[in-house]
Protein backbone atom coordinates (compact mmCIF):
# COMPACT_ATOMS: atom_id res chain seq x y z
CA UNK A 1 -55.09 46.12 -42.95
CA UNK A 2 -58.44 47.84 -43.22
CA UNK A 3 -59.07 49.51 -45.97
CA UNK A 4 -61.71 52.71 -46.67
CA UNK A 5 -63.89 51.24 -48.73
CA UNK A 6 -63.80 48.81 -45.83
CA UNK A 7 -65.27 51.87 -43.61
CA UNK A 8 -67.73 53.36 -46.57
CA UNK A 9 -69.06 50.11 -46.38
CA UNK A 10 -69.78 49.98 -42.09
CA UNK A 11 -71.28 53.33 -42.17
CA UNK A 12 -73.24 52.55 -44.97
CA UNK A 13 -74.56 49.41 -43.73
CA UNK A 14 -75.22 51.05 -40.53
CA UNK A 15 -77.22 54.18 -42.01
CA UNK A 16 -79.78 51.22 -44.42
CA UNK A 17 -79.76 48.93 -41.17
CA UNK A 18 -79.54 50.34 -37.96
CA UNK A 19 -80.45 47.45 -36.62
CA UNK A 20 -77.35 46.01 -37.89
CA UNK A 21 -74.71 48.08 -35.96
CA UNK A 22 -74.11 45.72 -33.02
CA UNK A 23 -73.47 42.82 -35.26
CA UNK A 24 -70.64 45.03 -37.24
CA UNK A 25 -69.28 46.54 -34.23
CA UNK A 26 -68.66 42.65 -33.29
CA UNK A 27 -67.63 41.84 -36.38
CA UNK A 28 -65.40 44.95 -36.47
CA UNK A 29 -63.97 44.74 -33.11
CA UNK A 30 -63.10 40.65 -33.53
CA UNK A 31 -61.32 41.66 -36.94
CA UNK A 32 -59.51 44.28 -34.90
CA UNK A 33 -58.72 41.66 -32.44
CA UNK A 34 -56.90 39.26 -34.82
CA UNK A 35 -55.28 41.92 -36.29
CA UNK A 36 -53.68 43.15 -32.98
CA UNK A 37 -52.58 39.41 -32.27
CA UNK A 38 -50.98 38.95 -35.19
CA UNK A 39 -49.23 42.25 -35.10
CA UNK A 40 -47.81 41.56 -31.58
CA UNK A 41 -46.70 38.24 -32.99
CA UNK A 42 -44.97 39.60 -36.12
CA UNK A 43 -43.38 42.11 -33.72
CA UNK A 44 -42.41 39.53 -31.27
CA UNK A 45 -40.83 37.62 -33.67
CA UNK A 46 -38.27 40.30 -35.00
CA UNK A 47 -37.38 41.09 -31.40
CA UNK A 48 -36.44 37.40 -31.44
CA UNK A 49 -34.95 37.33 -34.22
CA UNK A 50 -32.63 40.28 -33.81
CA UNK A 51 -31.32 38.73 -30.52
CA UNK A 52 -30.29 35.85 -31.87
CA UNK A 53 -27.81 38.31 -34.05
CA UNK A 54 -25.57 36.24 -36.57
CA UNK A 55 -26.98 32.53 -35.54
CA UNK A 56 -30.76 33.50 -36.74
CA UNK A 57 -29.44 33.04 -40.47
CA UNK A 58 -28.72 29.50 -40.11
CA UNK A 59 -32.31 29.33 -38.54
CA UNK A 60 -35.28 27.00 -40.35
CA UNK A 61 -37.35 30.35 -40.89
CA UNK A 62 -34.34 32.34 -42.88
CA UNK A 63 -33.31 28.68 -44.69
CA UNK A 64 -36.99 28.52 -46.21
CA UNK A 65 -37.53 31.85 -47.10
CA UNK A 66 -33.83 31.82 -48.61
CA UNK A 67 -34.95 29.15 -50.81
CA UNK A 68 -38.29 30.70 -51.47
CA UNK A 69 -36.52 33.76 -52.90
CA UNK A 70 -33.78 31.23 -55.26
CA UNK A 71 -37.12 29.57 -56.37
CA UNK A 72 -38.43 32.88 -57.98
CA UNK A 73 -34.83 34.51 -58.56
CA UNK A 74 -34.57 31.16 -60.84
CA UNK A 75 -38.55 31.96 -62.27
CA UNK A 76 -37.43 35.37 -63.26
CA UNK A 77 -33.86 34.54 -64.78
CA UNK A 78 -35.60 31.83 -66.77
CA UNK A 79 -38.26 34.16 -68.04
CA UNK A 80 -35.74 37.39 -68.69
CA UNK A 81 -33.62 35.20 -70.79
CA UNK A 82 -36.27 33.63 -72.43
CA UNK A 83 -35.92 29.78 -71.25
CA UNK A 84 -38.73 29.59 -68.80
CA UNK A 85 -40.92 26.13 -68.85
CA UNK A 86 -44.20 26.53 -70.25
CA UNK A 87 -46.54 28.79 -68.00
CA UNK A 88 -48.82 26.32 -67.69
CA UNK A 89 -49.16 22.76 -66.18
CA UNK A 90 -51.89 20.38 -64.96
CA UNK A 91 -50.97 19.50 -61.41
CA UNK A 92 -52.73 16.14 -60.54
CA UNK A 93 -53.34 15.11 -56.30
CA UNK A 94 -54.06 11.88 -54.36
CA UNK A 95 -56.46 12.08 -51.49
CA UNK A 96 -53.00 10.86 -49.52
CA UNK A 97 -50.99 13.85 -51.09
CA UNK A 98 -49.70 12.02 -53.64
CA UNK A 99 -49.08 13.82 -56.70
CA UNK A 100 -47.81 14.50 -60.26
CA UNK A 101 -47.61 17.35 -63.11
CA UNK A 102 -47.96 16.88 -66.75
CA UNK A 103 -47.20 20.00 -69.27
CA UNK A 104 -50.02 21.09 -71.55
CA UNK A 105 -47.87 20.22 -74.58
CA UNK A 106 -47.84 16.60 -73.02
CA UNK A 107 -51.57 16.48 -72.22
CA UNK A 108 -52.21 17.54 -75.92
CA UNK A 109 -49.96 14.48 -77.20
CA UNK A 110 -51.76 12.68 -74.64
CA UNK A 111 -55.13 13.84 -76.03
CA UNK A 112 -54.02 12.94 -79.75
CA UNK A 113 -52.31 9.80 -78.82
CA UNK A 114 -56.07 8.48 -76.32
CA UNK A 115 -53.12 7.32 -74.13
CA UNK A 116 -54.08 7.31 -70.28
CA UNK A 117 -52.41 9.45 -67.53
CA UNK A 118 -52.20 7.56 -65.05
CA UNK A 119 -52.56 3.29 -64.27
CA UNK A 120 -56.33 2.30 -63.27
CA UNK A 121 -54.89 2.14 -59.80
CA UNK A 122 -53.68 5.56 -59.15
CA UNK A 123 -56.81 6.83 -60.59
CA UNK A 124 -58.01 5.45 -57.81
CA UNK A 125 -56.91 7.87 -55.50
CA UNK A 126 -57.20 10.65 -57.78
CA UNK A 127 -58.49 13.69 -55.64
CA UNK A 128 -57.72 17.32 -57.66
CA UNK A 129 -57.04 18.51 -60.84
CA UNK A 130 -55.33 21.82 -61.12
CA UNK A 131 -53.85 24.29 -63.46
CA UNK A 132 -51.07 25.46 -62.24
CA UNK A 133 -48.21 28.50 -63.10
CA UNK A 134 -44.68 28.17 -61.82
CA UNK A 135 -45.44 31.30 -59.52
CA UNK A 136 -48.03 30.12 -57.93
CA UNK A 137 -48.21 28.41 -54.34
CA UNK A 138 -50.75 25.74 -53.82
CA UNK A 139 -52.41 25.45 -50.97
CA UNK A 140 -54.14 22.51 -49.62
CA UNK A 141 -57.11 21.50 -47.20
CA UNK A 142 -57.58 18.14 -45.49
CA UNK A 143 -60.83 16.26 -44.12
CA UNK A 144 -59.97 17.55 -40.73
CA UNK A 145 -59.70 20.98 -41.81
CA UNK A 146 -55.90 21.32 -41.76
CA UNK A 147 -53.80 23.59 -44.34
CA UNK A 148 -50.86 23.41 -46.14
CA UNK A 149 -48.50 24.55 -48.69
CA UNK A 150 -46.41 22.87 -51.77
CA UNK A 151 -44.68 24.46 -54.11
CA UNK A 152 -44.96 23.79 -58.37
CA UNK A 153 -41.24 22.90 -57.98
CA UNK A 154 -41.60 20.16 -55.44
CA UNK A 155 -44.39 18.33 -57.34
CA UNK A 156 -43.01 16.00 -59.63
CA UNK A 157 -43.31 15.00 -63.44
CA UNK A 158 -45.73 12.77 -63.99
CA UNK A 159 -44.83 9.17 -65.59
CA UNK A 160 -47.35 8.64 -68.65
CA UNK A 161 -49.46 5.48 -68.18
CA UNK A 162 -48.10 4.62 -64.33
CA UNK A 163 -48.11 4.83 -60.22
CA UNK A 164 -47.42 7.59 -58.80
CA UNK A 165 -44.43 8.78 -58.73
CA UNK A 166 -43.92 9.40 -55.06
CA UNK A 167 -45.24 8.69 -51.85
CA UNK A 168 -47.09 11.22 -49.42
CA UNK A 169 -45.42 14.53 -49.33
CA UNK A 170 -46.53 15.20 -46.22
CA UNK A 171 -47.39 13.39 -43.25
CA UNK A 172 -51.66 12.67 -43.04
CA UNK A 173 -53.16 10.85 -40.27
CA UNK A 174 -54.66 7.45 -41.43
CA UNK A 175 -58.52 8.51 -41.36
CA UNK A 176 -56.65 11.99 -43.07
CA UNK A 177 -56.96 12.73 -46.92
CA UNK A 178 -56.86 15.89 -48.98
CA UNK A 179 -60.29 17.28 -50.19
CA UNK A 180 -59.35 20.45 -51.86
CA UNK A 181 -56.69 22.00 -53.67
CA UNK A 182 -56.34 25.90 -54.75
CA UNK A 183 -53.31 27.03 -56.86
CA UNK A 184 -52.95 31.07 -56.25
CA UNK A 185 -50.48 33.63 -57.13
CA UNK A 186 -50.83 37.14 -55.28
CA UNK A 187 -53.18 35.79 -52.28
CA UNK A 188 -56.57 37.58 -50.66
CA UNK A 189 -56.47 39.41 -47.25
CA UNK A 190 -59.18 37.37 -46.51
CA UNK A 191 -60.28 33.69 -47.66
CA UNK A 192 -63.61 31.89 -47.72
CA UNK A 193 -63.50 27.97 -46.73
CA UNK A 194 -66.90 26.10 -47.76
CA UNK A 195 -67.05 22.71 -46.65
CA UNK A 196 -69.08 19.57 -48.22
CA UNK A 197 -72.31 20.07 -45.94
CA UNK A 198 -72.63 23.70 -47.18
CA UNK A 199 -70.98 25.10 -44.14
CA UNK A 200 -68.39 28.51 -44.94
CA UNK A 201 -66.06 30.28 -42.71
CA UNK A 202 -63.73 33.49 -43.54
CA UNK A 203 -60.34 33.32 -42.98
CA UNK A 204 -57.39 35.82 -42.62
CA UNK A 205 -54.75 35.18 -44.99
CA UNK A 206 -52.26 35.36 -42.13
CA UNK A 207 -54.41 32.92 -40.44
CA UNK A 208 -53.52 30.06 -42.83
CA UNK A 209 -49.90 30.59 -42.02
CA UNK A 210 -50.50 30.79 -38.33
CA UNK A 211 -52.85 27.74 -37.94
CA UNK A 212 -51.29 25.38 -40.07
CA UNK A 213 -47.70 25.76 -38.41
CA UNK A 214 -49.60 25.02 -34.99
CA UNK A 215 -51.55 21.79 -36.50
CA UNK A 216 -54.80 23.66 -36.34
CA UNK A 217 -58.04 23.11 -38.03
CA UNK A 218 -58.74 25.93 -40.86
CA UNK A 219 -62.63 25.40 -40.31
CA UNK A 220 -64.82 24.05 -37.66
CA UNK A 221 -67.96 22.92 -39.12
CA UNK A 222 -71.40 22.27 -36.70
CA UNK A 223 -71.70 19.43 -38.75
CA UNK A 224 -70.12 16.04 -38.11
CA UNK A 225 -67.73 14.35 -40.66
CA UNK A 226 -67.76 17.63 -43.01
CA UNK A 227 -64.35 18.42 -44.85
CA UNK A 228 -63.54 21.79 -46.19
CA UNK A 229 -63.93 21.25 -50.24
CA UNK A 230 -63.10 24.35 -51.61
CA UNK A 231 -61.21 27.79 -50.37
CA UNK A 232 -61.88 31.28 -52.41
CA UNK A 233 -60.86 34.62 -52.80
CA UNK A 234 -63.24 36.30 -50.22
CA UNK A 235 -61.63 39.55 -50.28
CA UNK A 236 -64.67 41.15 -52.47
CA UNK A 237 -68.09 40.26 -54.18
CA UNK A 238 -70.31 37.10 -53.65
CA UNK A 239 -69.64 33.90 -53.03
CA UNK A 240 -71.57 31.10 -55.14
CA UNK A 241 -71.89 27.79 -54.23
CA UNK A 242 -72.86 24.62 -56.74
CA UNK A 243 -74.23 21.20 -55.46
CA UNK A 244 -73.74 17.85 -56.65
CA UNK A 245 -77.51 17.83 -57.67
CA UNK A 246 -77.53 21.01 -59.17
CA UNK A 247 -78.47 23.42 -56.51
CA UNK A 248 -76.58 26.50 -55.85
CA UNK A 249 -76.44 29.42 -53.32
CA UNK A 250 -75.01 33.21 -53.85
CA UNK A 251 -74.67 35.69 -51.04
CA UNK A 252 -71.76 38.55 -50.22
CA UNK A 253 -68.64 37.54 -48.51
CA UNK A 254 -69.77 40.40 -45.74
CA UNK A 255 -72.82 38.91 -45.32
CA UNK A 256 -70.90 35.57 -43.62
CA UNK A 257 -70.89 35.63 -39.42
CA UNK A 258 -67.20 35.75 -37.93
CA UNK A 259 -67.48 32.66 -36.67
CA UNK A 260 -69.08 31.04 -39.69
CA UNK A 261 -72.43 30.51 -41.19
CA UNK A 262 -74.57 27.38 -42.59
CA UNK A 263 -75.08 28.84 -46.54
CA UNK A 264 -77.23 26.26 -47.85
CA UNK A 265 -79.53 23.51 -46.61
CA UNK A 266 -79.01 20.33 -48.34
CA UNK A 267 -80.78 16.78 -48.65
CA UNK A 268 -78.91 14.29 -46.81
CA UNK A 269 -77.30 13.23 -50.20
CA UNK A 270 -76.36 16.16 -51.54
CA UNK A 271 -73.46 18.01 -51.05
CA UNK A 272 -70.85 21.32 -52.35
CA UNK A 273 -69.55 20.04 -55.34
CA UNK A 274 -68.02 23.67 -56.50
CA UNK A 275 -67.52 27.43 -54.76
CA UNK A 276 -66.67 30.60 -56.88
CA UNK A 277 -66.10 33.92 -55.95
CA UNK A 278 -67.97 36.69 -58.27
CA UNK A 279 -66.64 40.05 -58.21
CA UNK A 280 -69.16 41.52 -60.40
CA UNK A 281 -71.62 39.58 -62.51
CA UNK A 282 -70.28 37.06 -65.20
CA UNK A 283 -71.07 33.97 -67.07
CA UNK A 284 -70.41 30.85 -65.41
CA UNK A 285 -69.86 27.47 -66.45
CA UNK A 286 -71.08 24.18 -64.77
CA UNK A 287 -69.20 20.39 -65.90
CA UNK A 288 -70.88 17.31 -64.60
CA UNK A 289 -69.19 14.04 -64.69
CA UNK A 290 -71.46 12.36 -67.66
CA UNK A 291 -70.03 15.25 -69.94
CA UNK A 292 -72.93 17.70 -69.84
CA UNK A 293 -72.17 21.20 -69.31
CA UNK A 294 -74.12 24.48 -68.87
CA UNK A 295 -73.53 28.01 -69.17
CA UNK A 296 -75.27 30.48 -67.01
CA UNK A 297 -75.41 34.39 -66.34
CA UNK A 298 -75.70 35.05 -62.90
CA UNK A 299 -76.93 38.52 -63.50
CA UNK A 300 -79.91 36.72 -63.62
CA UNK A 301 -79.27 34.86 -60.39
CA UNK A 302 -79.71 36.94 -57.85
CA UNK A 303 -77.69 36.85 -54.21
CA UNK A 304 -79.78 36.32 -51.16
CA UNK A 305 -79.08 39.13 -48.55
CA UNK A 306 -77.41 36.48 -46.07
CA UNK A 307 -76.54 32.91 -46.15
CA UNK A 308 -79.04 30.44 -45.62
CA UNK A 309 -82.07 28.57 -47.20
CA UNK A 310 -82.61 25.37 -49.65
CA UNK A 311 -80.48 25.85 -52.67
CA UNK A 312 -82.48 26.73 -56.24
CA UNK A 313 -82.43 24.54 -58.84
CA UNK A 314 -79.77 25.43 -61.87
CA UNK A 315 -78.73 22.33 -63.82
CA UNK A 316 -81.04 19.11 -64.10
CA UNK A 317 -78.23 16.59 -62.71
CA UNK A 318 -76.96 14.31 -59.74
CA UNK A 319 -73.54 14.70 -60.55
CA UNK A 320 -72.17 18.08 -61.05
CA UNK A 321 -68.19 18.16 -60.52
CA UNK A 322 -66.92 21.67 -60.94
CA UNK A 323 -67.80 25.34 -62.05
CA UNK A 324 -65.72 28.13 -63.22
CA UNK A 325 -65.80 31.60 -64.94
CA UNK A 326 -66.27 31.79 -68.59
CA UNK A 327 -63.83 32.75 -70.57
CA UNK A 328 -64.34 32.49 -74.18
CA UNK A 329 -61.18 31.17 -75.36
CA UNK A 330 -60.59 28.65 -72.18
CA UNK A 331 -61.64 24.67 -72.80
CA UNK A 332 -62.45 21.99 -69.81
CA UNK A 333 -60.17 19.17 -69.07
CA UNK A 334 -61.83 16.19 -67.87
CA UNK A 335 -59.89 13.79 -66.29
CA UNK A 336 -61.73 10.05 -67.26
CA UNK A 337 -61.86 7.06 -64.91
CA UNK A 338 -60.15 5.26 -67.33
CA UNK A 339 -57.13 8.13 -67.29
CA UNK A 340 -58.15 9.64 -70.37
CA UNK A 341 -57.96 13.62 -71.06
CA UNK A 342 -60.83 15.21 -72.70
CA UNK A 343 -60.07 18.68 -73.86
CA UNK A 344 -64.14 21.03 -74.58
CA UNK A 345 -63.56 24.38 -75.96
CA UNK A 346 -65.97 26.38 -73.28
CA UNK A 347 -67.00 28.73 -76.67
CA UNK A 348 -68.99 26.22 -77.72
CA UNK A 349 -71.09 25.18 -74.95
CA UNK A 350 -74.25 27.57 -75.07
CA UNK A 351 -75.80 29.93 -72.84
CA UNK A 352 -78.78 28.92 -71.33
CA UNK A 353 -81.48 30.60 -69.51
CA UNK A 354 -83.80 28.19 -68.07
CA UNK A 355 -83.32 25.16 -66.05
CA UNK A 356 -82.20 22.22 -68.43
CA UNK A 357 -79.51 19.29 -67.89
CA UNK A 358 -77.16 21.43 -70.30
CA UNK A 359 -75.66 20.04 -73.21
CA UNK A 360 -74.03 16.67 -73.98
CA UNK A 361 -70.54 18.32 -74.96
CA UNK A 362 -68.13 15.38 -74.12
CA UNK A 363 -69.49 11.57 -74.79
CA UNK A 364 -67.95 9.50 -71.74
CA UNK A 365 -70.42 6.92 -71.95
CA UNK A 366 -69.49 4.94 -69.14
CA UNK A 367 -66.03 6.39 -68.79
CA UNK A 368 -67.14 9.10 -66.31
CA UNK A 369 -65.17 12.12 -65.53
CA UNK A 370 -63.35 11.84 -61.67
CA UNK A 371 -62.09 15.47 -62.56
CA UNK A 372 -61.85 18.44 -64.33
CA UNK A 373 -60.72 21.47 -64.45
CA UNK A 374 -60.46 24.76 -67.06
CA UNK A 375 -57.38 25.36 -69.18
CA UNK A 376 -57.21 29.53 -70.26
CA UNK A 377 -55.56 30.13 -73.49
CA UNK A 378 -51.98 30.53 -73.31
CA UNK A 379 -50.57 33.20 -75.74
């Protein structure tokens, strides 16, 4: 659907940048295209589905979206009658879709206890670390660019100190691991897929669906050996992008080609460590794996009119390993290479204006984070 701010914001363009209008009527008329597609295949589909009469319940289609609906039937029973789970869990992924879920009342025993998560040998593999409500679907990207979907339900409960508890959920090639991980509730119309070599693409929501059924890649990158390593909400706003040597990028979502567009230009050993979407200015917060963090305003950092460029410096590190929005009340949870959890209230880590290596806020030492992620408050 196309939307009239969608239209205020084509004319507009248009009357500030004439020069601009052939690019947006491109844009406009390959947006249109998809569009059509998928309409004709939606429509196709019900034809198909209505001739089959009777037998099209007992199809896979109706059997998965039957179960789909008992999943949240169950969500919304538990919660009217007051015996839902807690709303929160940390979700934890192998880079061969292993994976495991640990409650937050567990991971603050955990915390208390200095008992690890997981044996040295699953940490191993460790890829993601998520938070994660029972409403929310998690969708996943692979080095060769390929979605898919797992539900909270079907991830299983994590066995303090050991292996994981099961083996690959879903089929990956053997040169084929998972490099992101994105837990959403109401999705985008549109997504933004950034991949390690600074490379983004936008993606219709519908697109994920379509693609992945089919075995397709989400993104193509120019680049060779470049994974996708982060998908965002690209529905509205800027996108910023974070580096593992402290770099970062910020341009509109609009301003990204169809097809794709290089965002940053990075030394040969640098790479996309982190992507957020900004609505509107905010504080941001930037974890590196020695336990420094930073806190930033990026109404002082500007967006460049259109991707592209070297990346400006923001944090004085080599090993920057995620970025979020403040919120006041949230705290970090790194995820140790020894399997420890390290909770840092984000309150105290202090705004800073100038470029700096942040502050020292959890002491690994040698235990390095492999992960981490940010915990909101629960009420």
């Amino acid at each position: 659907m196309i939307r009239k701010s969608d239209i205020q914001w084509w004319v507009l363009e248009v009357k500030r940048h004439p020069e601009s209008a052939p690019t947006i009527i491109e844009e406009l008329a390959e947006r249109l295209t998809e569009l059509d597609a998928e309409n004709e295949r939606l429509r196709d589909e019900i034809i198909r589905l209505q001739r089959r009469g009777p037998a099209a319940t007992d199809s896979a289609e109706v059997s998965a979206l039957r179960q789909k609906i008992a999943t949240l039937q169950s969500l919304l029973d538990s919660l009217s009658d007051g015996t839902a789970p807690a709303q929160l869990s940390v979700a934890l992924f192998s880079y061969r879709l292993q994976s495991a879920s640990i409650s937050l009342p567990q991971v603050q025993r955990l915390v208390e206890e200095g008992r690890p998560v997981l044996s040295r040998q699953a940490l191993l593999g460790v890829c993601c670390l998520l938070l994660v409500r029972p409403q929310d679907e998690l969708l996943l990207l692979t080095s060769r660019g390929h979605g898919l979907r797992v539900q909270p339900s079907d991830v299983p409960s994590l066995v303090e100190g050991g292996d994981w508890l099961v083996a690959e959920g879903q089929a990956l090639a053997a040169d084929e691991r998972l490099t992101a991980a994105v837990a959403v509730g109401e999705p985008p119309r549109f997504w933004t897929v950034v991949t390690r070599r600074g490379y983004v693409q936008p993606l219709i929501h519908i697109d994920f669906d379509r693609k992945g059924a089919r075995g397709e890649p989400l993104v193509e990158s120019p680049f060779r050996n470049d994974p996708p390593v982060a998908i965002v909400n690209g529905d509205q706003g800027d996108l910023m992008l974070f580096t593992r040597w402290g770099k970062w990028g910020r341009f509109s979502h609009r301003a990204i080609a169809g097809q794709g567009s290089v965002a940053l230009e990075l030394e040969p050993d640098d790479e996309v460590a982190a992507a957020l979407s900004l609505p509107s200015d905010a504080e941001v917060v930037i974890a590196t794996a020695a336990g420094y963090a930073m806190r930033r305003d990026t109404a002082r950092l500007e967006a460049r009119s259109r991707p592209g460029g070297k990346g400006k410096a923001l944090i004085q590190a080599f090993d920057v390993l995620g970025a979020f929005l403040y919120e006041s009340e949230a705290q970090l949870l790194y995820l140790t290479y020894s399997g420890k959890l390290a909770p840092v209230a984000v309150k105290d880590i202090p705004l800073h204006e100038r470029f700096s290596k942040g502050m020292q806020v959890c002491p690994l030492d040698r235990d390095q984070a492999v992960a981490v992620a940010l915990v909101p408050a629960t009420p």
